[in-house]
Protein backbone atom coordinates (compact mmCIF):
# COMPACT_ATOMS: atom_id res chain seq x y z
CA UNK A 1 0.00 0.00 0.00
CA UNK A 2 1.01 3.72 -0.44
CA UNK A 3 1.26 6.75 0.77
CA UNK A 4 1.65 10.43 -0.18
CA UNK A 5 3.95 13.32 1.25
CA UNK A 6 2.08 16.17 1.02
CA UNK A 7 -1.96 16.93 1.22
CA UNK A 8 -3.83 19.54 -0.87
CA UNK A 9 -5.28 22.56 1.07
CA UNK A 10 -8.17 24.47 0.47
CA UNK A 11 -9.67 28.04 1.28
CA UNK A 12 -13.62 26.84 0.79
CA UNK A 13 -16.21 27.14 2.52
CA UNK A 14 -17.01 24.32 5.16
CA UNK A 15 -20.30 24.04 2.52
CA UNK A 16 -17.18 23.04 -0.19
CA UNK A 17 -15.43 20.50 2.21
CA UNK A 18 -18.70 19.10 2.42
CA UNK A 19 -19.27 18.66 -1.34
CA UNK A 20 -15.60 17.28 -1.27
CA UNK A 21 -16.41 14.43 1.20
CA UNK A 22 -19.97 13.57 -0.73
CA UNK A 23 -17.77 13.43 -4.24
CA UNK A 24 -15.30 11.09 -2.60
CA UNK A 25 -17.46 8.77 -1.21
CA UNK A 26 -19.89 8.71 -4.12
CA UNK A 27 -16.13 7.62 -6.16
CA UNK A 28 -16.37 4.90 -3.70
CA UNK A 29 -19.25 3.69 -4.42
CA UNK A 30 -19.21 3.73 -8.21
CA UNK A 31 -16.24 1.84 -7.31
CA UNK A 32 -18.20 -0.93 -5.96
CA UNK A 33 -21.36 -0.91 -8.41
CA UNK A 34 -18.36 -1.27 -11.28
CA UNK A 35 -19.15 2.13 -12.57
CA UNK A 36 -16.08 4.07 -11.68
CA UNK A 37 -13.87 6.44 -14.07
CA UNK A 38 -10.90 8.13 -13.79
CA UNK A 39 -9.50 8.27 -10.02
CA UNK A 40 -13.19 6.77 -8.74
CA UNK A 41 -11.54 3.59 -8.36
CA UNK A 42 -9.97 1.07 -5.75
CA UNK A 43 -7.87 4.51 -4.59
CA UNK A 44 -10.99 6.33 -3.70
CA UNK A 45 -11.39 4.53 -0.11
CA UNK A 46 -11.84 7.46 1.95
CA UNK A 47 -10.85 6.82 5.15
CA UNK A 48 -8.01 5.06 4.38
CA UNK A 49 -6.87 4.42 0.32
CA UNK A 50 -5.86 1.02 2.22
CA UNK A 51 -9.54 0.12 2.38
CA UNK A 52 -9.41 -0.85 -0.71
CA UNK A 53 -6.15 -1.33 -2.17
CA UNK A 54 -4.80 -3.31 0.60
CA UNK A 55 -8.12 -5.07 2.36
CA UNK A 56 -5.18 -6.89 4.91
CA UNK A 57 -4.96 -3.32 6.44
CA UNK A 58 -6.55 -4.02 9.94
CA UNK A 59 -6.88 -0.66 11.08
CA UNK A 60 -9.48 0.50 8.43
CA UNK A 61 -12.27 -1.40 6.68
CA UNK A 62 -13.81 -5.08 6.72
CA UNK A 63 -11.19 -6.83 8.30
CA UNK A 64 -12.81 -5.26 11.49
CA UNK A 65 -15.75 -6.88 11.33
CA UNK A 66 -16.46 -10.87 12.70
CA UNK A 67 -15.51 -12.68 9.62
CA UNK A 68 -18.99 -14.53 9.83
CA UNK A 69 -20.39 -11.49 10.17
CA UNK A 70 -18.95 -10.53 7.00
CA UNK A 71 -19.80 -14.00 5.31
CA UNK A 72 -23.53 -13.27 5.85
CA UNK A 73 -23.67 -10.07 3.42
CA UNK A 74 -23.71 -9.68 0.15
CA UNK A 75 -19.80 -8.94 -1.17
CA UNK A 76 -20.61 -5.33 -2.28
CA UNK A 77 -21.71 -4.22 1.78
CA UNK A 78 -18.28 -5.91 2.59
CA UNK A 79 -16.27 -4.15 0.08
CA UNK A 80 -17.82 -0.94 0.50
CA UNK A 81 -16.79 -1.28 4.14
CA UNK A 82 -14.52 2.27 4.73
CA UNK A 83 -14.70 2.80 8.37
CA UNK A 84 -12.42 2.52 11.89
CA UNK A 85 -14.02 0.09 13.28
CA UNK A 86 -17.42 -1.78 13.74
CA UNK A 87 -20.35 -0.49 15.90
CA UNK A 88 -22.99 -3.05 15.86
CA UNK A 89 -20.51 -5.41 18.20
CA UNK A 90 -20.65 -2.74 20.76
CA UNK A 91 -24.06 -1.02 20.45
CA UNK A 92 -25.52 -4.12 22.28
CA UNK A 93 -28.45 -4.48 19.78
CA UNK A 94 -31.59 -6.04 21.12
CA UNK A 95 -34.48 -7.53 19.79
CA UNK A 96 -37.40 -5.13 18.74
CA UNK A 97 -35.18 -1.78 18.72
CA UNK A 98 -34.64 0.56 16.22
CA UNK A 99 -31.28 1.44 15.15
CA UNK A 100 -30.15 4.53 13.24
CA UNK A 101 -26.48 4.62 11.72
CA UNK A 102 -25.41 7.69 10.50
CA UNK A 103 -23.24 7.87 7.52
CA UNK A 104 -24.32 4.56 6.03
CA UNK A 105 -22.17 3.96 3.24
CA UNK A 106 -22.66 0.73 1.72
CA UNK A 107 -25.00 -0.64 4.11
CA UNK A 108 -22.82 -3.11 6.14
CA UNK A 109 -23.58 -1.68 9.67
CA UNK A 110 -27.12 -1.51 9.25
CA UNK A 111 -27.28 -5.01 7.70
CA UNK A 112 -26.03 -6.14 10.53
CA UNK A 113 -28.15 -4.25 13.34
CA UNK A 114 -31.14 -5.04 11.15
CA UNK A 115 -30.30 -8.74 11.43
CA UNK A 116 -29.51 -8.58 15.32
CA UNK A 117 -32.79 -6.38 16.20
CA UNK A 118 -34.88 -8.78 14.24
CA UNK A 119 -38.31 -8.67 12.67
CA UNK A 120 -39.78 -6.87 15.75
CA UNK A 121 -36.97 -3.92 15.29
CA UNK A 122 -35.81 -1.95 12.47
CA UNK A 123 -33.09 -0.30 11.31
CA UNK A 124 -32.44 3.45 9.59
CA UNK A 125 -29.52 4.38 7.56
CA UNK A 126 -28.68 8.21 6.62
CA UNK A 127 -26.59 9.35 3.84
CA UNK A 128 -25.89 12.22 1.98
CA UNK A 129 -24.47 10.46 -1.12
CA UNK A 130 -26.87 8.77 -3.95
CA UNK A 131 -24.46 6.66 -4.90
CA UNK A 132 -23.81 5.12 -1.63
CA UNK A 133 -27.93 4.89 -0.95
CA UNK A 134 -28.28 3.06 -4.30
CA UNK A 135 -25.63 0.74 -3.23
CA UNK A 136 -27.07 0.06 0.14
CA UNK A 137 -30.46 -0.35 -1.25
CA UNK A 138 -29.22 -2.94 -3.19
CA UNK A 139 -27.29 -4.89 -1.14
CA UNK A 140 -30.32 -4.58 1.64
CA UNK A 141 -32.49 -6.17 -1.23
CA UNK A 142 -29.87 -8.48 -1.72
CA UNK A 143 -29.49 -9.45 1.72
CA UNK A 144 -33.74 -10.15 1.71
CA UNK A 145 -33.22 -7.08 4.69
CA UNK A 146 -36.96 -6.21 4.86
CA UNK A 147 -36.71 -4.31 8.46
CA UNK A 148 -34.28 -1.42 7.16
CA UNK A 149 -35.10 2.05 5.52
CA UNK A 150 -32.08 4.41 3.71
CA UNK A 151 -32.98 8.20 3.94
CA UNK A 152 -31.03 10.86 2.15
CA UNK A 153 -29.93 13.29 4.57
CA UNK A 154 -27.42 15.11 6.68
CA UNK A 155 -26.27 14.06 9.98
CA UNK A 156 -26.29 18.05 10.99
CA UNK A 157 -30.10 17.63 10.45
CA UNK A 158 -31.57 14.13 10.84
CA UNK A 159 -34.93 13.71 8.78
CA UNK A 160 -36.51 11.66 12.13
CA UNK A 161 -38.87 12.76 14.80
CA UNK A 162 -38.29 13.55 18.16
CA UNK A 163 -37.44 10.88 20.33
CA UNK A 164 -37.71 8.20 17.11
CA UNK A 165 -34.59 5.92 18.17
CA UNK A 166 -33.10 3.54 21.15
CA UNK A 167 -29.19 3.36 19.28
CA UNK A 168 -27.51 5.81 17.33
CA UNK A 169 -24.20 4.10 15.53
CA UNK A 170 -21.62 5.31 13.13
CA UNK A 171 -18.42 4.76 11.53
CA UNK A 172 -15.94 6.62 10.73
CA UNK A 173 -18.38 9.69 10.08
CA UNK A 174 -18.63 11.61 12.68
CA UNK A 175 -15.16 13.54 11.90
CA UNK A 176 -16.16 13.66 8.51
CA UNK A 177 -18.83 16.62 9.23
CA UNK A 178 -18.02 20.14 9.76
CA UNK A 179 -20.27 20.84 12.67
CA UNK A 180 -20.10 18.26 15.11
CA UNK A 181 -21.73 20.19 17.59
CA UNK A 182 -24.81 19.93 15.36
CA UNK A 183 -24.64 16.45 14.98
CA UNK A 184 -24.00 15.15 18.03
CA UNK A 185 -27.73 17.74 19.29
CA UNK A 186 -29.57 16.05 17.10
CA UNK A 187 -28.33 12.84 18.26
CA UNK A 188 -29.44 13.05 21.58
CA UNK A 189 -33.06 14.52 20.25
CA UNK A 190 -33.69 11.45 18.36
CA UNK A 191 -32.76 9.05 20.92
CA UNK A 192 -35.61 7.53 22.78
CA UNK A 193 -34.84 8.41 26.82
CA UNK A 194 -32.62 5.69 28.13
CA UNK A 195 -31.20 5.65 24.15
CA UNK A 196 -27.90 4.55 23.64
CA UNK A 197 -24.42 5.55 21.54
CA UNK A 198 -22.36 3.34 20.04
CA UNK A 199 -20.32 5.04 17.53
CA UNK A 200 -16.58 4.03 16.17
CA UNK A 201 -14.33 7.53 15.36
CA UNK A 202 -11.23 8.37 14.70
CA UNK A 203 -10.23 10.47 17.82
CA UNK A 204 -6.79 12.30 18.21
CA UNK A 205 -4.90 12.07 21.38
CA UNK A 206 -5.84 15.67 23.68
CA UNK A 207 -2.39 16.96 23.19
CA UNK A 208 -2.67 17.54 19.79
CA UNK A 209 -4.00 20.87 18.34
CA UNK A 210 -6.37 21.00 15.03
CA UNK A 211 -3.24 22.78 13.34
CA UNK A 212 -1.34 19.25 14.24
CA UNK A 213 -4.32 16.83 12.78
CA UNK A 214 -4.37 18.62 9.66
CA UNK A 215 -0.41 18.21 9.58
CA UNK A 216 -1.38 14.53 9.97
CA UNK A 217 -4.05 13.78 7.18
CA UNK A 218 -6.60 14.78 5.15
CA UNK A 219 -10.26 16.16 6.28
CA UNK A 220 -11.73 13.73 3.88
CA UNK A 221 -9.42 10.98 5.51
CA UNK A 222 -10.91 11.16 8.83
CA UNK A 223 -7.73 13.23 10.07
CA UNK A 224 -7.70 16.58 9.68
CA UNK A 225 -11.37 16.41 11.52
CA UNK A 226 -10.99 14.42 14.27
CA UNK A 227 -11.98 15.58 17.59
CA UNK A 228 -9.75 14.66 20.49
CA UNK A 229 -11.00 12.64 23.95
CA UNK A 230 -11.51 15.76 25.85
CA UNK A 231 -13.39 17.31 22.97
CA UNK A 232 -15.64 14.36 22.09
CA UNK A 233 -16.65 14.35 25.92
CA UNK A 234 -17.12 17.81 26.44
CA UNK A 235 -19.59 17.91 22.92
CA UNK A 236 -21.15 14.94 24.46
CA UNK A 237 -21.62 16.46 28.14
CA UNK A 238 -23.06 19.40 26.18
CA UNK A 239 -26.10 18.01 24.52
CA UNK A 240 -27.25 16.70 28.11
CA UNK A 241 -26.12 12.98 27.44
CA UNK A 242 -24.47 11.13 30.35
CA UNK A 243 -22.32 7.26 31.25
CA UNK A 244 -19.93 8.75 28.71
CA UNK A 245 -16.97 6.99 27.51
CA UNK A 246 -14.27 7.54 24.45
CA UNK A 247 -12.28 4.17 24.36
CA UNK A 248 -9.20 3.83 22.14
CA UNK A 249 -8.94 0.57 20.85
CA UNK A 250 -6.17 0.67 17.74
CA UNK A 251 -3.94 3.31 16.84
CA UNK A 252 -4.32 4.72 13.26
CA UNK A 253 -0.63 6.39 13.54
CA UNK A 254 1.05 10.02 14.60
CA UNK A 255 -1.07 10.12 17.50
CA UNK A 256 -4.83 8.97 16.41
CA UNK A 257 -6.87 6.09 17.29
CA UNK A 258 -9.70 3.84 16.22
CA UNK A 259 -11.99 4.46 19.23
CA UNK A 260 -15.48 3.42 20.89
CA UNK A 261 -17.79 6.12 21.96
CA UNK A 262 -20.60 5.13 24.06
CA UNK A 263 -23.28 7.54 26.05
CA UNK A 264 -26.78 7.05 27.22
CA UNK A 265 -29.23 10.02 26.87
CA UNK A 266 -30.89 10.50 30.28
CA UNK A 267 -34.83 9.84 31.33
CA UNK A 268 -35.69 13.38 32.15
CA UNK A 269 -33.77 14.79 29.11
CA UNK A 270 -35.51 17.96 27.17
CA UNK A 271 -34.31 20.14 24.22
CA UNK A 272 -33.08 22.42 27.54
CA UNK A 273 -30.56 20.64 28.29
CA UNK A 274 -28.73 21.01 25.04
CA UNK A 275 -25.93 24.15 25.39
CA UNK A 276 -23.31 25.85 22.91
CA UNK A 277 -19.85 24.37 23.03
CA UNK A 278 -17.30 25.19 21.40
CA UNK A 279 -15.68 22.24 18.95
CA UNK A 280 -13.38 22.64 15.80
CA UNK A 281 -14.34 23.68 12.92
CA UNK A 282 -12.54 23.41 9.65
CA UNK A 283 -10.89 27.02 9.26
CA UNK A 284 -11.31 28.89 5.72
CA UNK A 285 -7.46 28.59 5.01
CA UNK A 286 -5.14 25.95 4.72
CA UNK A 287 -7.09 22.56 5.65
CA UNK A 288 -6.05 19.74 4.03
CA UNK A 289 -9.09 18.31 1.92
CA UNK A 290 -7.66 15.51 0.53
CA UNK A 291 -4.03 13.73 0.00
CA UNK A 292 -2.46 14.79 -3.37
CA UNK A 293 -2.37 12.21 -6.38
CA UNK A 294 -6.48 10.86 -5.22
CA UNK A 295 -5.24 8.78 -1.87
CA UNK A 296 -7.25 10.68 1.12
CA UNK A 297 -4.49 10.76 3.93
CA UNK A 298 -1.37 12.36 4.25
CA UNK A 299 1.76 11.07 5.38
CA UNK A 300 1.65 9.77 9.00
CA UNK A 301 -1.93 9.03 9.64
CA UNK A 302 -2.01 5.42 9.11
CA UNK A 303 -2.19 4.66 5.55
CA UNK A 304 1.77 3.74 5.26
């Protein structure tokens, strides 16, 4: 697998990043469905280019799933597998519940909840890329997956009620959005009181600044965006959710880590309880979007 030595940086918008991130991961996609051009192909794994060049890499992608996990889904879910790690074995699914994943990709993580909730549950996946919804939809129909739903969406603004969910999951996505404050609010209003978290991230160790992720990698490579422990708990503790925990469990290089983030929104929780905090946000100058010559990180994050 490869690397590159330098990343491309931007002046846009946070609105432009954004477009960036939905263009890679539709490449990704096309990818899968066997209708990519150009740079849309195996290089286009956006998390890591190891996802799919080199699928031995297991820091990123499907070798972090249960392998008869992975034998139970249709190849394309597998392949299009581009995340840090694999929520659904620590959500603690249970029969009957509904499960929303945020950032759905290819369909693998809600697959998989949809399978361990049962006929009784169900389970919602949001995306902002058409590409990636037509490949989920077809792997779900695939799969015979008749408890799961794919909405077209962003996670800044979730298109479900109030209260609507008992587990939020997500991987690898969270860092990908330029207002986490905003995402991790409407988390906690969707969830059900006594909901649970169970989201994989990429999460950068506390002594390292936003000017030293985006040294690190990419935006679109789940670098330059990652929030570190304290900040993930502090966003967390600001939406009003409690039993918080941000659990490293592989390193990802230069000082970032695959990691486990659990909380549990509390009984008496209102929209009151949500307050301002103050996260990163992608600055108008000098981010690194994505690596130079297609691959997503930059040198030191991982993808060596």
């Amino acid at each position: 697998m490869t690397t590159t030595d330098a990343t491309q940086t931007t002046g846009h918008s946070p609105e432009a990043i954004t477009d960036e991130v939905r263009a890679r991961y539709a490449e990704a996609a096309l990818s899968v469905l066997g209708r990519g051009e150009g740079r849309a192909d195996a290089s286009a794994g956006c998390c890591s280019p190891s996802v799919m060049t080199d699928p031995s890499d297991p820091a990123w992608g499907q070798l972090l799933y249960d392998e008869t996990d992975r034998a139970a889904l249709p190849d394309a879910a597998v392949l299009a597998s581009l995340g840090c790690g694999n929520p659904t074995a620590v959500a603690e699914l249970r029969p009957g519940e509904v499960v929303l994943d945020l950032g759905s990709g290819g369909g693998i993580d809600v697959l998989l909840s949809a399978s361990r909730v049962g006929p009784t549950g169900f389970a919602y996946g949001l995306d902002m890329t058409d590409e990636m919804l037509e490949l989920a939809r077809s792997n779900a129909t695939e799969a015979g997956a008749t408890n799961v739903e794919f909405r077209k969406g962003r996670i800044e603004s979730i298109p479900l009620g109030d209260a609507s969910v008992d587990v939020v999951i997500s991987n690898c996505v969270v860092n990908l959005s330029t207002d986490k404050a905003a995402v991790l609010g409407e988390v906690a209003r969707v969830l059900k009181p006594g909901g649970r978290v169970g989201i994989s991230d990429v999460v950068a160790d506390d002594s390292l600044s936003p000017a030293d992720r985006a040294e690190r990698g990419s935006f679109v490579g789940c670098i330059a965006g990652a929030l570190s422990f304290a900040e993930y708990r502090a966003g967390l503790e600001a939406v009003g959710l409690g039993e918080i925990s941000v659990t490293p469990t592989h390193s990802v290089g230069g000082g970032l880590h695959g990691a486990i983030v659990k909380a549990t929104k509390p009984a008496a929780w209102t929209m009151a309880d949500i307050h301002p905090v103050d996260l990163p946000k992608p600055s108008n100058a000098g981010l690194p979007v994505l690596a130079e010559g297609g691959g997503c990180c930059g040198d030191g994050c991982g993808c060596s």
